[in-house]
C-alpha atoms as a PDB file:
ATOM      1  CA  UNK A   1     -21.154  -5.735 -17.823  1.00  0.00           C
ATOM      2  CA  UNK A   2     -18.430  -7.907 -17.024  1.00  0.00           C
ATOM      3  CA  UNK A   3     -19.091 -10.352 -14.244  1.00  0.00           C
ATOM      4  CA  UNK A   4     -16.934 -10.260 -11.102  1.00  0.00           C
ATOM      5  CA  UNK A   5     -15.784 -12.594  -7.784  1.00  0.00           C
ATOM      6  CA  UNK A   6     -14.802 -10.838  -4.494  1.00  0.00           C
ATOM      7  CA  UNK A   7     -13.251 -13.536  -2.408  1.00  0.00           C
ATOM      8  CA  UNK A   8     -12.243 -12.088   1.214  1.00  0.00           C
ATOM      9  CA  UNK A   9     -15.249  -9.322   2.216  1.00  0.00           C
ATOM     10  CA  UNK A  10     -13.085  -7.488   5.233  1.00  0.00           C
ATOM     11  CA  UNK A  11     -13.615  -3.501   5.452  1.00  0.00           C
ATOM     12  CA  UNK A  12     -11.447  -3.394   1.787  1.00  0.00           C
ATOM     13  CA  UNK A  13     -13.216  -6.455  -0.013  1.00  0.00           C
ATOM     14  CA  UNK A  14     -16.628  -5.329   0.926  1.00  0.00           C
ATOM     15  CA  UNK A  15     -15.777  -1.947  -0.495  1.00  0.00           C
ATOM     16  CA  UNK A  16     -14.469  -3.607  -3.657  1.00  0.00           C
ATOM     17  CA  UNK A  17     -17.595  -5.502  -3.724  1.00  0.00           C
ATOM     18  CA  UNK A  18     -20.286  -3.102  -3.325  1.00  0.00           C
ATOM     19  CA  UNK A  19     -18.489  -0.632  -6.026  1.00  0.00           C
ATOM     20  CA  UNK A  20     -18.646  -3.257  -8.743  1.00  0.00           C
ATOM     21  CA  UNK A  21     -22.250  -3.769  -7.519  1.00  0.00           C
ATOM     22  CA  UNK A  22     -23.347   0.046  -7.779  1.00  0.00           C
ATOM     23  CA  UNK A  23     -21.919  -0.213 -11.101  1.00  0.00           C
ATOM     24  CA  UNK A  24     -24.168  -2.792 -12.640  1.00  0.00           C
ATOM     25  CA  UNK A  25     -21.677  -5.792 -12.632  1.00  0.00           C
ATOM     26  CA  UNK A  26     -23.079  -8.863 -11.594  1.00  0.00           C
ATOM     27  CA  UNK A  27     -20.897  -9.570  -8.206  1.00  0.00           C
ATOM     28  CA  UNK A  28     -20.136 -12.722  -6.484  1.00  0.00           C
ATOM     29  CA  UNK A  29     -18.688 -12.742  -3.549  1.00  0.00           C
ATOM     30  CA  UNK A  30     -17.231 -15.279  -1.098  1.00  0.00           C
ATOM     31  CA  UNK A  31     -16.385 -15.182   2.573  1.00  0.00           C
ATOM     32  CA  UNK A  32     -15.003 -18.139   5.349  1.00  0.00           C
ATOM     33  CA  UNK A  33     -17.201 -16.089   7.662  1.00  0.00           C
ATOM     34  CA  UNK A  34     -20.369 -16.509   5.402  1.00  0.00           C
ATOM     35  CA  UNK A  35     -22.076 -13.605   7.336  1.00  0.00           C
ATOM     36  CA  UNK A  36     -20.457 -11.112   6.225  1.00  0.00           C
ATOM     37  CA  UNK A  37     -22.007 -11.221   2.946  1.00  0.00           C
ATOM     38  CA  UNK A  38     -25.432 -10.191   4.219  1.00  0.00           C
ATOM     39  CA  UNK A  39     -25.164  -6.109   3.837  1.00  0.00           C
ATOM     40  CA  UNK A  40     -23.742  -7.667  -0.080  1.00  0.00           C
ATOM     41  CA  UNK A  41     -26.403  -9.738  -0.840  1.00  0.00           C
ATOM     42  CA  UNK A  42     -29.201  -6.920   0.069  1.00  0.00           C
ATOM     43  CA  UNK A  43     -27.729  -5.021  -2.355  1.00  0.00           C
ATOM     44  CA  UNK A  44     -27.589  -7.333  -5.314  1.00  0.00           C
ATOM     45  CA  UNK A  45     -24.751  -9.411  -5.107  1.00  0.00           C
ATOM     46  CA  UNK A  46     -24.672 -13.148  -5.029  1.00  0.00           C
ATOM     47  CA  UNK A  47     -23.044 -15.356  -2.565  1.00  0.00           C
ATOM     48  CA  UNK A  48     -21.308 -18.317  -2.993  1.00  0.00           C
ATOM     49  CA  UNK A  49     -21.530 -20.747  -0.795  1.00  0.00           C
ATOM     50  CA  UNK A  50     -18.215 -22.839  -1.653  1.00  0.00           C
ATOM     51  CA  UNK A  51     -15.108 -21.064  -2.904  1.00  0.00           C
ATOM     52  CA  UNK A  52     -15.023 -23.000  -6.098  1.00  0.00           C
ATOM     53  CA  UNK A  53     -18.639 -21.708  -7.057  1.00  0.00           C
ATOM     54  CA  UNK A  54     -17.400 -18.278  -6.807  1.00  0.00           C
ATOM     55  CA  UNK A  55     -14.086 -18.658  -8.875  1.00  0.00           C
ATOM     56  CA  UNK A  56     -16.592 -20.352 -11.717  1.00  0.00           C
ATOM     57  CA  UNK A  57     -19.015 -17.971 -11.126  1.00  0.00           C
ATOM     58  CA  UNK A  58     -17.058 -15.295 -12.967  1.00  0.00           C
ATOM     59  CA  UNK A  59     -13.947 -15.014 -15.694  1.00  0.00           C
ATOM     60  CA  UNK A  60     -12.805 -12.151 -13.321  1.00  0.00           C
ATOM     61  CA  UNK A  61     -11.957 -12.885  -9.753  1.00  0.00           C
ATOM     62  CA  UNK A  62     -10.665 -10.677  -7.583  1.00  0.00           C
ATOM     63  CA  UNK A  63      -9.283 -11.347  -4.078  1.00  0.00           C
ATOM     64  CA  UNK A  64      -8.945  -9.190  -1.232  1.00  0.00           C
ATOM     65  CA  UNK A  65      -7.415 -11.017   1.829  1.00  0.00           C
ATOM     66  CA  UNK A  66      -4.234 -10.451   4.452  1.00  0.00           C
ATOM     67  CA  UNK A  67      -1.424 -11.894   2.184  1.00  0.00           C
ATOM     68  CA  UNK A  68      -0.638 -13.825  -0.495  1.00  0.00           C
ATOM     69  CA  UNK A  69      -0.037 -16.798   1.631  1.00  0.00           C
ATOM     70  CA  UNK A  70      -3.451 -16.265   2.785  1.00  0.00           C
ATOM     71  CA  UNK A  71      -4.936 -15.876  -1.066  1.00  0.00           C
ATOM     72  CA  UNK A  72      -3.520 -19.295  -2.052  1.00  0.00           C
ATOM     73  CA  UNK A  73      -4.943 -20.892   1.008  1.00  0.00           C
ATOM     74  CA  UNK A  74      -8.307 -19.587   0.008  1.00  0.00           C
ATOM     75  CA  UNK A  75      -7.968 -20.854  -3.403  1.00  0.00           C
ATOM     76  CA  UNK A  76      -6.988 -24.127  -2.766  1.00  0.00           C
ATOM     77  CA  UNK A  77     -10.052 -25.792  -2.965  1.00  0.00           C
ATOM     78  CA  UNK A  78     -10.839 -24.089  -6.278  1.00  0.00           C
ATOM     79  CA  UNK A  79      -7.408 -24.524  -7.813  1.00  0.00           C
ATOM     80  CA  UNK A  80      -8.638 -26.611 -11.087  1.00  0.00           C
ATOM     81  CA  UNK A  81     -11.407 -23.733 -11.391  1.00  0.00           C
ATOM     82  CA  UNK A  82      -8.739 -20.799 -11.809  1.00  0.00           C
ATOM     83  CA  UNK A  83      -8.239 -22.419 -15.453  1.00  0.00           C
ATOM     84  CA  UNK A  84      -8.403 -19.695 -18.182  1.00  0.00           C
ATOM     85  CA  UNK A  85     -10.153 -17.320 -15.451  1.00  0.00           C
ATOM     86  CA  UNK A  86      -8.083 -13.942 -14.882  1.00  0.00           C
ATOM     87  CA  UNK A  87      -7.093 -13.408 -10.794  1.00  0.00           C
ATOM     88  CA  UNK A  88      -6.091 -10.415  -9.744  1.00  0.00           C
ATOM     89  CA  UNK A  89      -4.873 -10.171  -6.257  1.00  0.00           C
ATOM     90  CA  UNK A  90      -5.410  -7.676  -4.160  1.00  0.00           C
ATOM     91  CA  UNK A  91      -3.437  -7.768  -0.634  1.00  0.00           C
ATOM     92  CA  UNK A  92      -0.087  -6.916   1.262  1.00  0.00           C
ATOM     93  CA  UNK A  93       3.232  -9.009   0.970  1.00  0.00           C
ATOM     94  CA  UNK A  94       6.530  -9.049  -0.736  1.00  0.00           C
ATOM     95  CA  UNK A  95       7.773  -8.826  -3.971  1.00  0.00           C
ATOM     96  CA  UNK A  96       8.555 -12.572  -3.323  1.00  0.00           C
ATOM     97  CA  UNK A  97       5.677 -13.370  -2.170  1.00  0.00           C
ATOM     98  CA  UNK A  98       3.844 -12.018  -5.087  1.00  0.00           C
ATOM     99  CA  UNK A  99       6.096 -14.152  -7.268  1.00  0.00           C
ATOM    100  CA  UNK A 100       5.464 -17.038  -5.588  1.00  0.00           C
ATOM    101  CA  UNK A 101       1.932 -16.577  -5.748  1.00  0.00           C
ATOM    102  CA  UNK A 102       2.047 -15.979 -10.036  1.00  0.00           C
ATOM    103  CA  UNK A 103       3.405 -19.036 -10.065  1.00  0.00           C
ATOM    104  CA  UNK A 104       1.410 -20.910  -8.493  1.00  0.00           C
ATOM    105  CA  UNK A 105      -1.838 -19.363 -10.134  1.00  0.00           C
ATOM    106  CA  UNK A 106       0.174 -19.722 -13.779  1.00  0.00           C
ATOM    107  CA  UNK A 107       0.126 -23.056 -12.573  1.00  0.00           C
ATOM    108  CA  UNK A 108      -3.573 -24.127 -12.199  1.00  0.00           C
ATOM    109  CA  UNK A 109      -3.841 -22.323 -15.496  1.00  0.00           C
ATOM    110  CA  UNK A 110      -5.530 -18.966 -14.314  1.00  0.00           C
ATOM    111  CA  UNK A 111      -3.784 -15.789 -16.202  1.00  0.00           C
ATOM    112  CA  UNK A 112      -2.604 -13.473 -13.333  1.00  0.00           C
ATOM    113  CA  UNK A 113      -2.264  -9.922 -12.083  1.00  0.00           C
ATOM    114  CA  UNK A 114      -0.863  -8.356  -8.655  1.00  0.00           C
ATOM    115  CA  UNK A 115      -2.599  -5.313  -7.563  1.00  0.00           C
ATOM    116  CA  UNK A 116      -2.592  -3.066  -4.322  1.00  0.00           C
ATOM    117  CA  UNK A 117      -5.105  -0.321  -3.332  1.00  0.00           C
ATOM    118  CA  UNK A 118      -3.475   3.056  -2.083  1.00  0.00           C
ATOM    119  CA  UNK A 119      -6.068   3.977  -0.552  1.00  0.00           C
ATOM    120  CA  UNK A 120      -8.390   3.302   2.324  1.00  0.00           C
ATOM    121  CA  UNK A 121     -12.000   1.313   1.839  1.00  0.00           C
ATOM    122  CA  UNK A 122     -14.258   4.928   2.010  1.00  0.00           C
ATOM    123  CA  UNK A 123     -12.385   5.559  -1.270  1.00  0.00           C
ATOM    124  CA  UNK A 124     -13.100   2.707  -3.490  1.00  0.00           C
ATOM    125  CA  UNK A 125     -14.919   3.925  -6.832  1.00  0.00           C
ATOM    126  CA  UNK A 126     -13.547   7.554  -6.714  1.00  0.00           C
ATOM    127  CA  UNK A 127     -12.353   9.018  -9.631  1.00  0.00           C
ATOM    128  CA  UNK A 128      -8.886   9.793  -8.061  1.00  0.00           C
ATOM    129  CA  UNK A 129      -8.826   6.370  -6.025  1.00  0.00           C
ATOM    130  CA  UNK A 130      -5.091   4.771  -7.035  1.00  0.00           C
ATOM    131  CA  UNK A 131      -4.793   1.233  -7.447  1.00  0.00           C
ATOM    132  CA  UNK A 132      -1.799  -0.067  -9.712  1.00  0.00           C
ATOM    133  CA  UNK A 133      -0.824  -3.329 -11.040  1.00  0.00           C
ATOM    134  CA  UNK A 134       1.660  -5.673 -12.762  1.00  0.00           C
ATOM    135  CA  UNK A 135       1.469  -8.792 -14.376  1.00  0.00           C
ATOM    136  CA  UNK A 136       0.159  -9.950 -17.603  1.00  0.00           C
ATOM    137  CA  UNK A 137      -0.597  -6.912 -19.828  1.00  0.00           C
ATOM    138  CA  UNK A 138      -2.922  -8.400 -21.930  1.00  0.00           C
ATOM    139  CA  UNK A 139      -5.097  -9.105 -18.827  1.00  0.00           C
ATOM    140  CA  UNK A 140      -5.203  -5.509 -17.780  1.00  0.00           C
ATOM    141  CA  UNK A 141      -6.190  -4.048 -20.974  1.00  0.00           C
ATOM    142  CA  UNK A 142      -9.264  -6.551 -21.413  1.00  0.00           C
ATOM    143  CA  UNK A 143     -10.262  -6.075 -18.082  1.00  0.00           C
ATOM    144  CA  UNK A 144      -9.379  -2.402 -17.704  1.00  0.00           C
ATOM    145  CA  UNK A 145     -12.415  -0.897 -17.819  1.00  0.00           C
ATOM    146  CA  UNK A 146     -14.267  -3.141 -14.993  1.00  0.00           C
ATOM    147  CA  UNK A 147     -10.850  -2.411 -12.525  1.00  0.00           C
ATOM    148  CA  UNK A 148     -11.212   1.010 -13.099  1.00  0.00           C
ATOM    149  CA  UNK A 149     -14.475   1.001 -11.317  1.00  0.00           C
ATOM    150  CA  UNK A 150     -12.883   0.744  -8.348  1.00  0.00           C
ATOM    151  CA  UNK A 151     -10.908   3.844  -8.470  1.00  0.00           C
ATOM    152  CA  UNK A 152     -10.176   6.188 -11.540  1.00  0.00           C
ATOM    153  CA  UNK A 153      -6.522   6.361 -11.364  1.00  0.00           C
ATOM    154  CA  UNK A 154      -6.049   3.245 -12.477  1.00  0.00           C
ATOM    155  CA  UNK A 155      -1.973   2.169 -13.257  1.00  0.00           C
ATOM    156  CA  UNK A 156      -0.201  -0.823 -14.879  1.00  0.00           C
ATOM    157  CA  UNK A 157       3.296  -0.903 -13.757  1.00  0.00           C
ATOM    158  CA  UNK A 158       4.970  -3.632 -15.948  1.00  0.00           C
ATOM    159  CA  UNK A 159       4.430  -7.343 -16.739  1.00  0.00           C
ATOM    160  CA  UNK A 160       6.685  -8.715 -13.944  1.00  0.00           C
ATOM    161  CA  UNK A 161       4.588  -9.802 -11.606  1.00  0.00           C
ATOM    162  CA  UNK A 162       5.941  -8.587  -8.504  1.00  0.00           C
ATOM    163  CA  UNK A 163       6.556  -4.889  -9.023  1.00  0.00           C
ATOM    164  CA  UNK A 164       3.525  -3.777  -7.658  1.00  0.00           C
ATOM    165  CA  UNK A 165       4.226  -5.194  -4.380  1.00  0.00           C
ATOM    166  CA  UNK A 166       7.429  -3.551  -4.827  1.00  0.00           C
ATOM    167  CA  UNK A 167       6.000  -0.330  -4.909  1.00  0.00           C
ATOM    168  CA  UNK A 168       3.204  -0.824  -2.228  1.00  0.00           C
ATOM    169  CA  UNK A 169       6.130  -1.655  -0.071  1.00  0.00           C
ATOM    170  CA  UNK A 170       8.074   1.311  -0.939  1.00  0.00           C
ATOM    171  CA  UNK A 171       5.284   3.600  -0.887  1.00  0.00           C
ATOM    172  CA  UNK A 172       4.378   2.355   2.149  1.00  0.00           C
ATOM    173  CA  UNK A 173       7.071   2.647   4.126  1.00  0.00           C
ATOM    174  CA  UNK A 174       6.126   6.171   4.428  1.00  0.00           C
ATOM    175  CA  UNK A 175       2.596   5.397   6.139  1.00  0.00           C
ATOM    176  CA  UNK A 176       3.941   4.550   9.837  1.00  0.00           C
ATOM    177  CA  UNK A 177       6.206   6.987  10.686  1.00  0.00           C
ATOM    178  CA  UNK A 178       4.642   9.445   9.268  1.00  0.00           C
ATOM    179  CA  UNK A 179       1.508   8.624  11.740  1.00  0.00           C
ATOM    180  CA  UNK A 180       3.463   8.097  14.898  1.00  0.00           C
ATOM    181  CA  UNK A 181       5.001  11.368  13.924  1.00  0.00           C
ATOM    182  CA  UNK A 182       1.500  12.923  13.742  1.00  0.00           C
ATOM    183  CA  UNK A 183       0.863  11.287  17.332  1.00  0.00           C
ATOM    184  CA  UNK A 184       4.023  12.588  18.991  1.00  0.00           C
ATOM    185  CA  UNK A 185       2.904  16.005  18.042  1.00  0.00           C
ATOM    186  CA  UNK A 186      -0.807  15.368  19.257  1.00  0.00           C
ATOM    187  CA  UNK A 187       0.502  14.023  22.576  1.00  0.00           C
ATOM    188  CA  UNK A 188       2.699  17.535  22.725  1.00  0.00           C
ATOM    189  CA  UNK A 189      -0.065  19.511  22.286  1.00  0.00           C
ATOM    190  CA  UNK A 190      -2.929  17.553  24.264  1.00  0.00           C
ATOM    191  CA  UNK A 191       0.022  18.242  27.179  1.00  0.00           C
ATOM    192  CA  UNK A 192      -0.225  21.834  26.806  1.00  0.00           C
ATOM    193  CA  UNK A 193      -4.448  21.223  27.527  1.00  0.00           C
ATOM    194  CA  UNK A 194      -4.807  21.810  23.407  1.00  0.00           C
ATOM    195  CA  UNK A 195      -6.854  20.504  21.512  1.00  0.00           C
ATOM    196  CA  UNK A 196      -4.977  18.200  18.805  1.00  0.00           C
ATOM    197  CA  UNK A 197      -7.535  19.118  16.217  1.00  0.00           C
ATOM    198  CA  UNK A 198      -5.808  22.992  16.118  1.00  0.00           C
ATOM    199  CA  UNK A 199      -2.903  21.517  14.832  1.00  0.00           C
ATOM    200  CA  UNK A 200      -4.292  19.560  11.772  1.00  0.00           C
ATOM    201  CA  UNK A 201      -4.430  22.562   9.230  1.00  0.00           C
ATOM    202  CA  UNK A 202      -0.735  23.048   9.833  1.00  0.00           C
ATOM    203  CA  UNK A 203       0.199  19.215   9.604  1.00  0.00           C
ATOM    204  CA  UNK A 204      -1.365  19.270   6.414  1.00  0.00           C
ATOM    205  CA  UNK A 205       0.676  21.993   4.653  1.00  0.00           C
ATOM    206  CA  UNK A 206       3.546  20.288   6.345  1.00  0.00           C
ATOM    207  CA  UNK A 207       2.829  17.017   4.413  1.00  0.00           C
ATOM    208  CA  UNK A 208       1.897  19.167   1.122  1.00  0.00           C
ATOM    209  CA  UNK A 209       5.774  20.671   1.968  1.00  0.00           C
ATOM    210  CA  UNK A 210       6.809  17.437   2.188  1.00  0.00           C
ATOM    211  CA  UNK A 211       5.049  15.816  -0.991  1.00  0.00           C
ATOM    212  CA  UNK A 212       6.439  18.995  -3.134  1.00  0.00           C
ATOM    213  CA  UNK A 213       9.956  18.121  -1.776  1.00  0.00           C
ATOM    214  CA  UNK A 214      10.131  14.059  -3.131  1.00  0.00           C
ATOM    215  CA  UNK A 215      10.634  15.007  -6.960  1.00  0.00           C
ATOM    216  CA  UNK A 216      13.835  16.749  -6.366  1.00  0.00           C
ATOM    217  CA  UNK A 217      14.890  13.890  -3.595  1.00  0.00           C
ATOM    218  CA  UNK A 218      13.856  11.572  -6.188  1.00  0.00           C
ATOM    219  CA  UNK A 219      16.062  13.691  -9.207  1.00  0.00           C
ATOM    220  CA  UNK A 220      19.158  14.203  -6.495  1.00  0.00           C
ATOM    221  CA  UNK A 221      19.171   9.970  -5.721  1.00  0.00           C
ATOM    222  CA  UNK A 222      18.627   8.906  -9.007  1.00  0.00           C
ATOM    223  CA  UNK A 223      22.189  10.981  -9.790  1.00  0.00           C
ATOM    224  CA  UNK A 224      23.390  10.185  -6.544  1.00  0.00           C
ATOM    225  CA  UNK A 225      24.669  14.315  -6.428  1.00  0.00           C
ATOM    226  CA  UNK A 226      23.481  15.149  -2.863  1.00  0.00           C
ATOM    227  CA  UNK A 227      25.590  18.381  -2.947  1.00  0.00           C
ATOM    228  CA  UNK A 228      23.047  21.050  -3.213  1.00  0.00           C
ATOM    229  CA  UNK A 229      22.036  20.927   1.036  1.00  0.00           C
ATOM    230  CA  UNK A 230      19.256  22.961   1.219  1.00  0.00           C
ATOM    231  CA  UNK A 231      18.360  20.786   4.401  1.00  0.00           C
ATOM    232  CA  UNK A 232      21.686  18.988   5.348  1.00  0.00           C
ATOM    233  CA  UNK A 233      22.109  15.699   7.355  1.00  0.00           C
ATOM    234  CA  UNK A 234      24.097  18.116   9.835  1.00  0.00           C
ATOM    235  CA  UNK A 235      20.764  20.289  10.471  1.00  0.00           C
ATOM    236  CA  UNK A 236      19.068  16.816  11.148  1.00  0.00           C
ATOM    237  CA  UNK A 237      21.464  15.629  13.579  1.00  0.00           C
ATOM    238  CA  UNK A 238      21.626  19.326  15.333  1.00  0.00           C
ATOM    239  CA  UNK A 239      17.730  18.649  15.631  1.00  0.00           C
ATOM    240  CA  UNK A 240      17.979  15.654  18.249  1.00  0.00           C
ATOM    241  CA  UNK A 241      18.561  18.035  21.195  1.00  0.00           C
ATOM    242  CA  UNK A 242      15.027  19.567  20.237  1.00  0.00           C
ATOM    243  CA  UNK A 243      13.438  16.175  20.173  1.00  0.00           C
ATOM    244  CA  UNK A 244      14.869  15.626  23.856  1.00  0.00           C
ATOM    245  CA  UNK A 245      14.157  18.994  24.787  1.00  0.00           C
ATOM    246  CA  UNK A 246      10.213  17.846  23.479  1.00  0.00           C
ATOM    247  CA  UNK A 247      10.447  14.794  25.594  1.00  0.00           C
ATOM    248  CA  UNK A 248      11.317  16.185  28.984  1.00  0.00           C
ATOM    249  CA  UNK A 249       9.264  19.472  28.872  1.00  0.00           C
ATOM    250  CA  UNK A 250       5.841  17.053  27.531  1.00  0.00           C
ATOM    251  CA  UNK A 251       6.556  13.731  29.338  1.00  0.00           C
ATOM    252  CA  UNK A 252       6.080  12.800  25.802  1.00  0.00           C
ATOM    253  CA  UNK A 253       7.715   9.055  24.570  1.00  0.00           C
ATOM    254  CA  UNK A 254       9.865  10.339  21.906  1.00  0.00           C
ATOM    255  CA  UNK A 255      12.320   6.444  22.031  1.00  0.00           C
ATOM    256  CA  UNK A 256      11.145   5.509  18.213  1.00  0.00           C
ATOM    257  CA  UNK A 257      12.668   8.311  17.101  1.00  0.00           C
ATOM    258  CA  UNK A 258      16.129   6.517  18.329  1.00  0.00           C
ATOM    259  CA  UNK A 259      17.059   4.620  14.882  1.00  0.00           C
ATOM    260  CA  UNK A 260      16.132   7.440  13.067  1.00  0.00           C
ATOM    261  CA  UNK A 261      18.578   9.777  14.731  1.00  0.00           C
ATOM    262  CA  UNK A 262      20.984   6.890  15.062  1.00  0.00           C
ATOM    263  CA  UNK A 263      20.493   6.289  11.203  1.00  0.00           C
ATOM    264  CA  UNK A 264      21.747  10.476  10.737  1.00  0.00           C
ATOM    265  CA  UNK A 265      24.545   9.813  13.193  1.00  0.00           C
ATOM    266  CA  UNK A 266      25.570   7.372  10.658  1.00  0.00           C
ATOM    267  CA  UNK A 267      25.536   9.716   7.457  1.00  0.00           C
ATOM    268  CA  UNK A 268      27.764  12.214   9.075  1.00  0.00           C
ATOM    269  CA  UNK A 269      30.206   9.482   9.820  1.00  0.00           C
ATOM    270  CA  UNK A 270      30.124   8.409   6.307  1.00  0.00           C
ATOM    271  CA  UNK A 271      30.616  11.908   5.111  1.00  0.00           C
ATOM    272  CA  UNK A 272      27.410  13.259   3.987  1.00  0.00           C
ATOM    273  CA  UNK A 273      26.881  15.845   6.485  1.00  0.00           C
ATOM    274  CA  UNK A 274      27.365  18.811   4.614  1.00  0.00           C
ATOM    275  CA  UNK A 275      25.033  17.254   1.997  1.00  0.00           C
ATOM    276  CA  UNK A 276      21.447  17.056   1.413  1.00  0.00           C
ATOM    277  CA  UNK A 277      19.277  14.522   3.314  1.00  0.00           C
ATOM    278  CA  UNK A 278      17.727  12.751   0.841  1.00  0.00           C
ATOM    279  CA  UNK A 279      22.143  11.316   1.059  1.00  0.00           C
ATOM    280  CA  UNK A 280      20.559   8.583   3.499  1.00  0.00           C
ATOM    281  CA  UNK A 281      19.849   6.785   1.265  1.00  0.00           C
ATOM    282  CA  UNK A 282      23.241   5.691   0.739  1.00  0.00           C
ATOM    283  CA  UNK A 283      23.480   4.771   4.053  1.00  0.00           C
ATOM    284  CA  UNK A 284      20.410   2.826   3.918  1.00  0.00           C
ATOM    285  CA  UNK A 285      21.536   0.699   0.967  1.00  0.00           C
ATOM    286  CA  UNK A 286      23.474  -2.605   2.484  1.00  0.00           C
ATOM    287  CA  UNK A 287      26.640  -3.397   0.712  1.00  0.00           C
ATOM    288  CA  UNK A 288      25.439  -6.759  -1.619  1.00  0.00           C
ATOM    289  CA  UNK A 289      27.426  -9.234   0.694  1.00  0.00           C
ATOM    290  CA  UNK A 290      25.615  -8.083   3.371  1.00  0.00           C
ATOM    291  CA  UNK A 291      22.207  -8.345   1.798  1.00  0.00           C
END
């Protein structure tokens, strides 16, 4: 059993840590707030007491903290010790960031992988748990089989080392208003003296709707044909008096829904009203002198 380094043991680290544990692999793990290993080290693991014991501790390491700016920090110390170790980086930030980052750990000599968990810590080790990443190949392949203990649907995207921030951004852009969406309507219906829980079996076939819907958005944006309008940009501007209509009769806060309906205005001025709505997208791309 291959052994492993956590560095970072928030709620997502620890759950990294304790699934590699369960499995058999002898587990490291390293914290700034030391305590936080305790629940860890009852089960098995071992804790490092200086960063640079943990990166030697293990030709895997794994790192689980805010951003990449934060992961470098961490690492400082045991820069010389990344040497011929594989690091695989598991936080939020930019494509940019993530470069920056590769270089710097191609640098001190450590061979180097990106990664991003889509999924939240109570799902680490399932066999459907997604976590993709990009970077050197050769990496993921020897190390495949330990990484996939920490979810079963386990991806490598591509040897650039940035994409898979690129994706956990673009994936992720779906996560917050699709939540403040879910709390306007909760708000709606607590104001009616309902119960927001009798509204979560119809949410959910209304994001299963939704998810059946992004292939053929995908299909009609990779073309860049918008013409078949099963659900035009005109039916989503038409739907702003509703939203207002929502606001006044609930006392509901319905103002961050503003640049979304300012963002349809905009695709019926450019001309895509009669077209499908998956067309703002074009309005969402910035010319490249204004990027």
């Amino acid at each position: 059993m291959t052994p492993v380094t956590v560095i970072g043991l928030g709620s997502m680290g620890t759950a990294l840590a304790k699934a590699f544990v369960k499995a058999g692999h002898p587990t490291t793990v390293w914290n700034r707030t030391a305590a936080k290993a305790a629940p860890l080290i009852a089960m098995g693991a071992r804790h490092a007491e200086a960063v640079e014991d943990a990166v030697t501790a293990s030709p895997l390491v794994i790192t689980c903290l805010t951003t990449f700016d934060d992961t470098r920090l961490a690492l400082r110390p045991a820069g010389a010790s990344l040497r011929g170790r594989a690091l695989a980086t598991l936080n939020s930030g930019s494509p940019a960031a993530a470069r920056e980052t590769a270089a710097w750990a191609i640098d001190h000599g450590a061979r180097f992988l990106a990664g991003a968990v889509k999924n939240v810590p109570s799902a680490v080790g399932a066999p459907d748990t997604l976590l993709y990443y990009s970077g050197d190949k050769a990496v993921f392949e020897e190390f495949e089989t330990t990484l996939k203990v920490l979810g079963g649907d386990t991806v490598h995207l591509g040897d650039e080392a940035d994409l898979a921030a690129l994706y956990e951004m673009a994936v992720g852009a779906m996560l917050l208003p699709a939540l403040v969406g879910f709390f306007q309507g909760a708000a709606a219906v607590q104001a009616r003296g309902l119960e927001v829980n009798t509204m979560v079996r119809f949410a959910g076939k209304w994001l299963d709707m939704i998810k059946s819907l992004l292939p053929i958005y995908a299909k009609e944006i990779d073309s860049g044909d918008y013409t078949e309008a099963v659900s035009s940009v005109n039916l989503f501007l038409a739907a702003e008096a509703h939203d207002d209509d929502l606001a006044r009769e609930t006392n509901v806060d319905t103002a961050w829904l503003a640049p979304l309906h300012d963002l349809v205005r905009r695709a019926v001025e450019a001309g895509y009203g009669d077209q499908n709505i998956s067309a703002l997208t074009e309005v969402l791309r910035k010319p490249v002198r204004q990027r």
